[in-house]
C-alpha atoms as a PDB file:
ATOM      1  CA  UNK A   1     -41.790  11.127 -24.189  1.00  0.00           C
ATOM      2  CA  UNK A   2     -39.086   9.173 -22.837  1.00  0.00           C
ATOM      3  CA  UNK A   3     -35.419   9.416 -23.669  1.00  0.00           C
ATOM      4  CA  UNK A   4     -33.832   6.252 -25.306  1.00  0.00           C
ATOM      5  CA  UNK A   5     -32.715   3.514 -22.746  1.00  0.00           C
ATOM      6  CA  UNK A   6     -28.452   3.294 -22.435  1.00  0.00           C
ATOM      7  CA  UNK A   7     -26.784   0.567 -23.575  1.00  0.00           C
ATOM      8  CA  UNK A   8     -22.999  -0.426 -22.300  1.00  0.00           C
ATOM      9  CA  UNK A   9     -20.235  -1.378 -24.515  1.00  0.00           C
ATOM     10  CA  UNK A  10     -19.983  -4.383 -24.847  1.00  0.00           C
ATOM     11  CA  UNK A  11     -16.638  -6.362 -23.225  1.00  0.00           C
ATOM     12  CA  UNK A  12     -14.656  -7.875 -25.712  1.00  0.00           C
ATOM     13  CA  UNK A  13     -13.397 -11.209 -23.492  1.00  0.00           C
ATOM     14  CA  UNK A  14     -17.384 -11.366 -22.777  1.00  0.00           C
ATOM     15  CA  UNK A  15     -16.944 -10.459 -19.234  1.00  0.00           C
ATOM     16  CA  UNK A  16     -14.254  -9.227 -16.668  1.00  0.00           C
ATOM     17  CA  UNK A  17     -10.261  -8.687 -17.294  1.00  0.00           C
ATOM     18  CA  UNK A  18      -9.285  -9.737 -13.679  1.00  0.00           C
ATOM     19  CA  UNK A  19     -10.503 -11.272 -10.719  1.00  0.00           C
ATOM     20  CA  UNK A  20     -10.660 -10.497  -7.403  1.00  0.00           C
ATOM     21  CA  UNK A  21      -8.077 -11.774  -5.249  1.00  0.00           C
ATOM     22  CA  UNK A  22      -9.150 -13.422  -1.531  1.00  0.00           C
ATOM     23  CA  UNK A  23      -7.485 -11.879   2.018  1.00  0.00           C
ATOM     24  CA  UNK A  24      -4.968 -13.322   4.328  1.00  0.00           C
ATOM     25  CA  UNK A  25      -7.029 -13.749   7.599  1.00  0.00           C
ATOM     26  CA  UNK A  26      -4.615 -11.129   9.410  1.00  0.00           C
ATOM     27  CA  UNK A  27      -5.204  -8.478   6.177  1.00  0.00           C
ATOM     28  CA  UNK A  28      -7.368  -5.351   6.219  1.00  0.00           C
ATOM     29  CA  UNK A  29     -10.721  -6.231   4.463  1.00  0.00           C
ATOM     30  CA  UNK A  30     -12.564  -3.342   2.942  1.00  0.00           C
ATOM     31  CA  UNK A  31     -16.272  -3.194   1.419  1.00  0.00           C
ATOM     32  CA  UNK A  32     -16.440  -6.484  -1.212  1.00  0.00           C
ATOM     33  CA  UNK A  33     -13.719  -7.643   0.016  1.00  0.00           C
ATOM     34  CA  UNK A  34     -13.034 -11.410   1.483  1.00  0.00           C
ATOM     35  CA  UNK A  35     -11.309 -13.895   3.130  1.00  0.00           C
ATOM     36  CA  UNK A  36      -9.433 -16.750   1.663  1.00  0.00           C
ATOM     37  CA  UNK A  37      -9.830 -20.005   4.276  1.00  0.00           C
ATOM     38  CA  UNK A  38      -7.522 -21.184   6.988  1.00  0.00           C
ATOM     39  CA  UNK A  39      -5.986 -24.035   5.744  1.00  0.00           C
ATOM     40  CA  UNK A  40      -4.671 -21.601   2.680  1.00  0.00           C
ATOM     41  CA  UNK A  41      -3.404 -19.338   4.908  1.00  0.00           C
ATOM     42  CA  UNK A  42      -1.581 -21.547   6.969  1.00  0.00           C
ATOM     43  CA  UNK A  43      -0.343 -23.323   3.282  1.00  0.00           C
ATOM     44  CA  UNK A  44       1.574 -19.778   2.450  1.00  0.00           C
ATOM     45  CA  UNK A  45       2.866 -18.428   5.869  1.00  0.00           C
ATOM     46  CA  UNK A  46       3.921 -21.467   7.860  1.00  0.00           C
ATOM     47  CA  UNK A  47       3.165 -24.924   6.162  1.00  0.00           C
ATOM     48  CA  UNK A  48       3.505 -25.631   2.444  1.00  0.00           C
ATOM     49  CA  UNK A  49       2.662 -29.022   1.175  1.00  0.00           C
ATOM     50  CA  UNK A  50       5.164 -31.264  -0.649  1.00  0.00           C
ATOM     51  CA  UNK A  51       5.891 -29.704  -4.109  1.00  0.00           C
ATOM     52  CA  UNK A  52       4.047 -26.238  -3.081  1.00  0.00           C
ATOM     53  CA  UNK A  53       5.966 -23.126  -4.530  1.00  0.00           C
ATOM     54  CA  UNK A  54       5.264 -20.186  -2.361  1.00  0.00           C
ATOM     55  CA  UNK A  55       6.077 -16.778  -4.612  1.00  0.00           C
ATOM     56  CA  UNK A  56       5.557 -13.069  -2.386  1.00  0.00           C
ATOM     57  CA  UNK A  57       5.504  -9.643  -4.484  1.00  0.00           C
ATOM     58  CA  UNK A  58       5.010  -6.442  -3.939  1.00  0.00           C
ATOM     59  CA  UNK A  59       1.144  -5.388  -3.688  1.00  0.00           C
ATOM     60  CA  UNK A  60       1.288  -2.007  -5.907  1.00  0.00           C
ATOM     61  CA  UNK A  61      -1.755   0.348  -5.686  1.00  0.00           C
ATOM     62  CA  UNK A  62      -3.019   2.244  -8.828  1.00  0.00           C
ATOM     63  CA  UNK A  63      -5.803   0.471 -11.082  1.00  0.00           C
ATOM     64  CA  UNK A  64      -6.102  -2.743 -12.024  1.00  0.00           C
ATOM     65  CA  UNK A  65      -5.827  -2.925 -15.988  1.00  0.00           C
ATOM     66  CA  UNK A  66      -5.127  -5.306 -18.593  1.00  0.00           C
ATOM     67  CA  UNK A  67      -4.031  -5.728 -22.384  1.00  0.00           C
ATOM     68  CA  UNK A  68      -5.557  -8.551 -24.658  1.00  0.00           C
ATOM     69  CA  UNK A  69      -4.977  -9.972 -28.062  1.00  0.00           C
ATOM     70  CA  UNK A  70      -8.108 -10.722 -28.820  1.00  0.00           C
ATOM     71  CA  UNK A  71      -8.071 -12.639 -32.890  1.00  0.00           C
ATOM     72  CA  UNK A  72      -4.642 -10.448 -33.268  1.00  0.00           C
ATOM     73  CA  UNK A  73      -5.836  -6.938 -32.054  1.00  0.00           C
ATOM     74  CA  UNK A  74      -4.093  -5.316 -29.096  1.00  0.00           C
ATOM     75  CA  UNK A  75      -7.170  -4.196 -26.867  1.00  0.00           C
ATOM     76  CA  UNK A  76      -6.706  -2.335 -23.577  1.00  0.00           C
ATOM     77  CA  UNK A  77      -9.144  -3.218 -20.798  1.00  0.00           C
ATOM     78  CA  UNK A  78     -10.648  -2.009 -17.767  1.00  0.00           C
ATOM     79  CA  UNK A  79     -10.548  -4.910 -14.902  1.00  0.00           C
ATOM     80  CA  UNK A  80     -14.359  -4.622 -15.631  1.00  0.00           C
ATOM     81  CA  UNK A  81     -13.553  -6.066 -19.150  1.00  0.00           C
ATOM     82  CA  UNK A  82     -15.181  -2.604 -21.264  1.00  0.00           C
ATOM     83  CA  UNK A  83     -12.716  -1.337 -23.186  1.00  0.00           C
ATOM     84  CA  UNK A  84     -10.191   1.085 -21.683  1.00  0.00           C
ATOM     85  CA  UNK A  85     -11.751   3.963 -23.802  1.00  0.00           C
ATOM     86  CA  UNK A  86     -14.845   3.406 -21.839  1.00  0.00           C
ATOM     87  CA  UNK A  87     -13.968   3.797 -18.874  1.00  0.00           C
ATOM     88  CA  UNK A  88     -15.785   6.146 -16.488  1.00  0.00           C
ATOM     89  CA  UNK A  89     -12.809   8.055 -15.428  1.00  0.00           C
ATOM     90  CA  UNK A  90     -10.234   9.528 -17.249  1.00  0.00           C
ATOM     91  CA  UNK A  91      -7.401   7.759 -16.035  1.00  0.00           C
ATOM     92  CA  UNK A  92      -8.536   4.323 -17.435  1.00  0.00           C
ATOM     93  CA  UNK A  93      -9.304   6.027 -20.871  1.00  0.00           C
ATOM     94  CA  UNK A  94      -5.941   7.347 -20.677  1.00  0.00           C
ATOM     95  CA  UNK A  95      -4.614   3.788 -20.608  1.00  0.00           C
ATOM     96  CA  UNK A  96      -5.491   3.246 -24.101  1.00  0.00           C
ATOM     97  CA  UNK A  97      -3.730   6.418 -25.154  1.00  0.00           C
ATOM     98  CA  UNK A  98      -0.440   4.225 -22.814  1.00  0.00           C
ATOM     99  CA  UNK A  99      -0.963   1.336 -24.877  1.00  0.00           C
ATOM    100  CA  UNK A 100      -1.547   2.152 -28.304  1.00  0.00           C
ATOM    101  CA  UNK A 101       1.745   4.057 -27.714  1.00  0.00           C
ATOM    102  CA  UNK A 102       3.810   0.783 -26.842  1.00  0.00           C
ATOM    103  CA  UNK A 103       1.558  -1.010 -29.236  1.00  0.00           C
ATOM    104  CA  UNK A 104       4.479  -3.316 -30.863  1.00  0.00           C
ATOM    105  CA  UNK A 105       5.640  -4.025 -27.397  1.00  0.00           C
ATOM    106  CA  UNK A 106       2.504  -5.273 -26.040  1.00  0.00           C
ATOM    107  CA  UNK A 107       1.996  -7.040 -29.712  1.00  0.00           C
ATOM    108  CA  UNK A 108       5.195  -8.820 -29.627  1.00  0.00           C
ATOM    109  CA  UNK A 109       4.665 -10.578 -26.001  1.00  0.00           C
ATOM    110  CA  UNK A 110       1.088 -11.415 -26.275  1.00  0.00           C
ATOM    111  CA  UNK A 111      -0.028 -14.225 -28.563  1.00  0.00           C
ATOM    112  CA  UNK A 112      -3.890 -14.158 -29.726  1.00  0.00           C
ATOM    113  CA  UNK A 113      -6.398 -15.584 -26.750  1.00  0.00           C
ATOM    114  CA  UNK A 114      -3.612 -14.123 -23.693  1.00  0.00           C
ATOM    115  CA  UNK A 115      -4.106 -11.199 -21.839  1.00  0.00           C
ATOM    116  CA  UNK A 116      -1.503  -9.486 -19.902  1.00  0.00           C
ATOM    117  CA  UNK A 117      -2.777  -7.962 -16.229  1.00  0.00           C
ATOM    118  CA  UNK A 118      -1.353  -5.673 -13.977  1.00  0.00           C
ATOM    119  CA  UNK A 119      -1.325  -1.954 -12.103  1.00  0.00           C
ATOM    120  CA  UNK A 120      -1.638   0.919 -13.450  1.00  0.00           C
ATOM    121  CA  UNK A 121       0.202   3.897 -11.386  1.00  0.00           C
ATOM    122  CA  UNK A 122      -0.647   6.857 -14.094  1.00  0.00           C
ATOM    123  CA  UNK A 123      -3.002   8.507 -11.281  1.00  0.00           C
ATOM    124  CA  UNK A 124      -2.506   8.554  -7.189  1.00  0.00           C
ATOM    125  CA  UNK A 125      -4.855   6.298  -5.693  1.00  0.00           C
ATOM    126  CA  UNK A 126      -4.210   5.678  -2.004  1.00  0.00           C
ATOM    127  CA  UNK A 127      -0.513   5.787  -2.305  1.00  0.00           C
ATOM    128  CA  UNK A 128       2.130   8.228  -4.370  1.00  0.00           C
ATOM    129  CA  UNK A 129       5.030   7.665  -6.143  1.00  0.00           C
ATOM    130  CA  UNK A 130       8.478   9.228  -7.020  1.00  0.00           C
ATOM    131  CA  UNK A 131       7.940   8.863 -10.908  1.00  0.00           C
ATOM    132  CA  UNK A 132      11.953   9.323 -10.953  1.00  0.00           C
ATOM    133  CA  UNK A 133      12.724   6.101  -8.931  1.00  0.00           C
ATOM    134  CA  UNK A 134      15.316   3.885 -10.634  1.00  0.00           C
ATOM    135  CA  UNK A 135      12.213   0.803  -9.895  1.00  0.00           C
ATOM    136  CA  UNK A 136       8.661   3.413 -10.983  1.00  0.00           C
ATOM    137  CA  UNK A 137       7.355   2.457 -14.163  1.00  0.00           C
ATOM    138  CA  UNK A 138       3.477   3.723 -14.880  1.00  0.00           C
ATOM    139  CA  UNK A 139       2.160   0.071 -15.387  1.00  0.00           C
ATOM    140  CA  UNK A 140       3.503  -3.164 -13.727  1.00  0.00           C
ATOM    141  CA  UNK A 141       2.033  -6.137 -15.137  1.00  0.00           C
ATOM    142  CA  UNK A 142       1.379  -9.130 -12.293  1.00  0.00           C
ATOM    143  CA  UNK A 143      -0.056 -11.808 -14.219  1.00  0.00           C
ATOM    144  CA  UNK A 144       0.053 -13.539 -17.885  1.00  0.00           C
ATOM    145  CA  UNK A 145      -3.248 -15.437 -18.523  1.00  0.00           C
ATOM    146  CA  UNK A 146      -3.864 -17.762 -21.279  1.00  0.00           C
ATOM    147  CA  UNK A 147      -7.723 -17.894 -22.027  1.00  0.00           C
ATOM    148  CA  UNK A 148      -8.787 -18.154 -18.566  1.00  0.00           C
ATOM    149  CA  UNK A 149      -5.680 -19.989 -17.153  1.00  0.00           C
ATOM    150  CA  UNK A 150      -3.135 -18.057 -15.580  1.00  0.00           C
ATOM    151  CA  UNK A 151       0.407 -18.390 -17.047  1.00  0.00           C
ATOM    152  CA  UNK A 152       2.799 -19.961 -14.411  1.00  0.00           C
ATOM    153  CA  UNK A 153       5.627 -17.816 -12.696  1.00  0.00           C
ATOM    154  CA  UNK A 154       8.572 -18.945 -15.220  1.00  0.00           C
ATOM    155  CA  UNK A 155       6.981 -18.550 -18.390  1.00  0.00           C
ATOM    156  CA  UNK A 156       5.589 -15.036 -16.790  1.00  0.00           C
ATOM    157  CA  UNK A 157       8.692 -13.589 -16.484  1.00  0.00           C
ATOM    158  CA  UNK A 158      10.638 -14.731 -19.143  1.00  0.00           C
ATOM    159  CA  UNK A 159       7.872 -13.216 -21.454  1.00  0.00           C
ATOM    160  CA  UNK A 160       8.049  -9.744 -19.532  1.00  0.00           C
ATOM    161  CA  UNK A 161      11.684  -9.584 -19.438  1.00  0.00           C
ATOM    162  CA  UNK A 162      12.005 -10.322 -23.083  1.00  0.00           C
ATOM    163  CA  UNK A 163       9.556  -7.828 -24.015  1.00  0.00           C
ATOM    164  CA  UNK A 164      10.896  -5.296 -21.366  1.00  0.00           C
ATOM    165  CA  UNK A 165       8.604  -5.029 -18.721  1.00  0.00           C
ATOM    166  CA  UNK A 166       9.209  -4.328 -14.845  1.00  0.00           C
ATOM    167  CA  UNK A 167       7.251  -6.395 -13.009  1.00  0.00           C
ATOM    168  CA  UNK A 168       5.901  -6.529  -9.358  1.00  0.00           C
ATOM    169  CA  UNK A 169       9.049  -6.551  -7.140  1.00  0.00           C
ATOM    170  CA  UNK A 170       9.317 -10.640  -5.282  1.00  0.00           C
ATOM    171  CA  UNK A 171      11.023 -10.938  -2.407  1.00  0.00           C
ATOM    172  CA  UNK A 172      10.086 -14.355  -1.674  1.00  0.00           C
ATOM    173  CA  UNK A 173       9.912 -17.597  -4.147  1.00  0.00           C
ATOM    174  CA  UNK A 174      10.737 -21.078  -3.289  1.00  0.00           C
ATOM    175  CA  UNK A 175       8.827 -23.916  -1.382  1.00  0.00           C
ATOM    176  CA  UNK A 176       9.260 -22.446   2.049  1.00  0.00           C
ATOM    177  CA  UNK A 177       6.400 -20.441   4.280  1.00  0.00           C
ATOM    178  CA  UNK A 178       7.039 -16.961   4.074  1.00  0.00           C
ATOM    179  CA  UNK A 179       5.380 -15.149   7.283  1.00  0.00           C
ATOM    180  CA  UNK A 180       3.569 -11.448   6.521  1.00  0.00           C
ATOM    181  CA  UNK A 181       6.566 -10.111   8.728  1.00  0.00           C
ATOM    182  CA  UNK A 182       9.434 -11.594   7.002  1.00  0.00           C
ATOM    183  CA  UNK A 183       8.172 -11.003   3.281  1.00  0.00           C
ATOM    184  CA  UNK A 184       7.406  -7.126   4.570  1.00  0.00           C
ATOM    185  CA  UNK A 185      11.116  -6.711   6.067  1.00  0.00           C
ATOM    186  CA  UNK A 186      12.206  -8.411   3.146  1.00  0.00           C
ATOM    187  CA  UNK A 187      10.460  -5.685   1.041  1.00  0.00           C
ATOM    188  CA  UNK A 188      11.505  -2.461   2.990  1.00  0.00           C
ATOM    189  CA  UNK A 189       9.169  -0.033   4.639  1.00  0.00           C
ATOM    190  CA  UNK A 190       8.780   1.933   1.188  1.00  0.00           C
ATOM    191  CA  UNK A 191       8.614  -1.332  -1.539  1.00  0.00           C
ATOM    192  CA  UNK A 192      10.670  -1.366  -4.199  1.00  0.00           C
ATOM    193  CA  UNK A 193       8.669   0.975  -6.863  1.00  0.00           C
ATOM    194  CA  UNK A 194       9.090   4.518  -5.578  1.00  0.00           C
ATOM    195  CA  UNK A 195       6.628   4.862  -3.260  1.00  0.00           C
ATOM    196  CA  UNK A 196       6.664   7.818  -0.965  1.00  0.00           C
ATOM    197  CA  UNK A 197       4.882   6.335   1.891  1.00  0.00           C
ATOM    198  CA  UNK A 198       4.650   2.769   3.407  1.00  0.00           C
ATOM    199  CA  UNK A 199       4.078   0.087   0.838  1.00  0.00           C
ATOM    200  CA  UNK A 200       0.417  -0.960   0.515  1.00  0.00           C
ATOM    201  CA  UNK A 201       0.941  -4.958   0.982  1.00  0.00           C
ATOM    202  CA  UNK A 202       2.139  -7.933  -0.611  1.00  0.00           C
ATOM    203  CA  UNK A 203       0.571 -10.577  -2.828  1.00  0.00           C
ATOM    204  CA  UNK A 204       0.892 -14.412  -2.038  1.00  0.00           C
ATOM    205  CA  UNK A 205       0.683 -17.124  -5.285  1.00  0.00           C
ATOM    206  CA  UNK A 206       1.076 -20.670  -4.746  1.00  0.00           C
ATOM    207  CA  UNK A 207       1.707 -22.822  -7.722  1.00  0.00           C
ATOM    208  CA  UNK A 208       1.513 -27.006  -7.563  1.00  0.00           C
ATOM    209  CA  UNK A 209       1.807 -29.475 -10.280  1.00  0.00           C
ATOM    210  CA  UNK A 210       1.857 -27.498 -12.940  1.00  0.00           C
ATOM    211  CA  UNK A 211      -0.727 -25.053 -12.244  1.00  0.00           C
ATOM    212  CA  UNK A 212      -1.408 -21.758 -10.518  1.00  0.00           C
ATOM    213  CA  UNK A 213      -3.534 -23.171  -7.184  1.00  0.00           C
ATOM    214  CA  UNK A 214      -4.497 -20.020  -5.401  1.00  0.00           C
ATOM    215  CA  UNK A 215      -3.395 -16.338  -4.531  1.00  0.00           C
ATOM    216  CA  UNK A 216      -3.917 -14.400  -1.384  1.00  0.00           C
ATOM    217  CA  UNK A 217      -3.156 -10.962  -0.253  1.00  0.00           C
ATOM    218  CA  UNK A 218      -2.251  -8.595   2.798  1.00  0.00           C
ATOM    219  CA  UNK A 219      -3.139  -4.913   3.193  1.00  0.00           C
ATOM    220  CA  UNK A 220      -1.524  -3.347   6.201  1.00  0.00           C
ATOM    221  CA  UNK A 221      -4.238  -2.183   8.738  1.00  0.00           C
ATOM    222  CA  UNK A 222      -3.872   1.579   8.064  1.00  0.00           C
ATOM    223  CA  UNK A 223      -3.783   1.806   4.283  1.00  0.00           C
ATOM    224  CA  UNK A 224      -6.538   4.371   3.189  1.00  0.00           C
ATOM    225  CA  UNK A 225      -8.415   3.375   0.079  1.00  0.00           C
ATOM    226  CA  UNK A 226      -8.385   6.461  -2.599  1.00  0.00           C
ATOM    227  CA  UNK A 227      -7.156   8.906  -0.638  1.00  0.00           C
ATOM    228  CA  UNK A 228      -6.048  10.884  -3.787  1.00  0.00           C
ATOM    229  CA  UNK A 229      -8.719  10.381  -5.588  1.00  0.00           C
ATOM    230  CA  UNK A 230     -10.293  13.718  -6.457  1.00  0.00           C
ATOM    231  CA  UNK A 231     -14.088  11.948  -7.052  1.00  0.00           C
ATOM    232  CA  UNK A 232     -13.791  10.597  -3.780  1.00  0.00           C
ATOM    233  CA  UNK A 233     -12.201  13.212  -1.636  1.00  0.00           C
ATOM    234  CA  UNK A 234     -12.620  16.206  -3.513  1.00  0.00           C
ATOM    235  CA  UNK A 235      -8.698  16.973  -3.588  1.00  0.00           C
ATOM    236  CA  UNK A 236      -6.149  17.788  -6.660  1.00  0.00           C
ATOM    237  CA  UNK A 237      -5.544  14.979  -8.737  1.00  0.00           C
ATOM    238  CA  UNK A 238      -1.625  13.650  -8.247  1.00  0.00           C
ATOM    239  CA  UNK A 239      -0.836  12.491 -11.622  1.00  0.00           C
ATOM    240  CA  UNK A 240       2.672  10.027 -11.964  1.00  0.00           C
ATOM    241  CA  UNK A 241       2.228  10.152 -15.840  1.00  0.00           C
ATOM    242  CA  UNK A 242       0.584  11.723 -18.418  1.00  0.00           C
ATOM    243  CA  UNK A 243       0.485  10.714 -22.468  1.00  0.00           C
ATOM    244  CA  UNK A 244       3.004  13.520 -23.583  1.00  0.00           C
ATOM    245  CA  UNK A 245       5.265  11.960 -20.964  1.00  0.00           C
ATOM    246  CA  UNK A 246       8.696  10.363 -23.252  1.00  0.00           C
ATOM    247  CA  UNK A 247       7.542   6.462 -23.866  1.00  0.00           C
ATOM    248  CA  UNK A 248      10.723   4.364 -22.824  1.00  0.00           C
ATOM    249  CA  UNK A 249      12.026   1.581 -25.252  1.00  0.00           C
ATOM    250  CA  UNK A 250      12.523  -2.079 -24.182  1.00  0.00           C
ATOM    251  CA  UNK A 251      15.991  -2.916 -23.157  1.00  0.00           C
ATOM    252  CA  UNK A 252      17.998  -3.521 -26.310  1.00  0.00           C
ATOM    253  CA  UNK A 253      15.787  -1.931 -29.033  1.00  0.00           C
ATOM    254  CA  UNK A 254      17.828   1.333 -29.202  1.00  0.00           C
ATOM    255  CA  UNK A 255      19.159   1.716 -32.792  1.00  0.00           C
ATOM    256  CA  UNK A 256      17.019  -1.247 -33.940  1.00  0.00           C
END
């Protein structure tokens, strides 16, 4: 007699949360990983084309996680797309517990088909943080999509600011090339988020008429994937928040 065959969850957006993101030709490329061409390279770090708008953030390292409204529910995902809840580890279960408790925040930005993207830092992953750094906060969204477009750079952070959200620190937006070096000195050995150890990398986004054209990113040579990561290297887990930790208000809704 055979046991009855498993069946996943299903993902409520009908597949994944969040892409993958392509390398800068000079960036360390792990397993999956991949290249983004020449010509794109060149595009962010030394030749833009007329009406390019070269944007540079921090590259944060946690898990990548997002929030939908999917037909007016607030639903926490897994970058897979399952349901945070269903998650295989219990870090990205816990991010349902982190949402559901800011569930009017998240409820007031998004607007039913948009999805809000970005890291979680509630566990250590390669890289810790000092939780009581003026710039930590335990999830820093990156990207605003809108059905499968993403939302462009403006509108992005207008939304987050008016619903309260830190996002990934820039250090570089404007129609000039910004060279690995620069946007790294620009961001200081340590980012701006409270890490304890050199930043991971930065994130390139280039928008033209209208639209979101491409993203790139650079991981510095070193950088050791999941190196607190107890399923991976059998060491304690470093936790940077937990759900009895005090849930912060957005700016201006004390007293309301």
């Amino acid at each position: 007699m055979t046991g009855a065959s498993f069946t996943p969850p299903a993902k409520p957006l009908g597949g994944k949360s969040y892409g993958s993101i392509g390398h800068l030709p000079s960036s360390r490329l792990g397993p999956g990983d991949w290249a983004i061409h020449e010509g794109q390279a060149k595009i962010l770090t030394d030749r833009p084309r007329k009406g390019d708008r070269i944007i540079v953030t921090e590259k944060l390292d946690g898990a990548c996680m997002a929030v939908a409204n999917i037909d007016g529910e607030i639903v926490p995902l897994t970058r897979a797309g399952y349901r945070a809840r269903h998650g295989r580890y219990e870090h990205l279960q816990l991010f349902e517990v982190f949402v559901m408790q800011r569930y009017a925040q998240f409820e007031s930005m998004l607007k039913p088909g948009e999805r809000l993207a970005g890291e979680s830092l509630a566990l250590a992953h390669g890289t810790a943080y000092d939780t009581d750094h003026e710039g930590f906060a335990p999830f820093v969204p990156f990207d605003l999509f809108r059905g499968k477009d993403r939302v462009l750079r403006d509108e992005f952070m207008s939304r987050c600011d008016v619903a309260g959200m830190r996002t990934a620190a820039c250090v570089a937006d404007g129609p000039s090339p910004v060279h690995v070096e620069v946007a790294l000195k620009r961001l200081g050995a340590f980012g701006q988020h409270g890490s304890t150890e050199l930043v991971e990398g930065i994130v390139y986004r280039c928008e033209r008429e209208g639209r979101v054209d491409f993203l790139a990113k650079w991981v510095r040579p070193d950088k050791e994937d999941g190196k607190y990561l107890a399923n991976l290297r059998g060491c304690a887990e470093r936790w940077h928040w937990r759900p009895s930790d005090p849930v912060s208000s957005p700016p201006g809704s004390e007293g309301a």
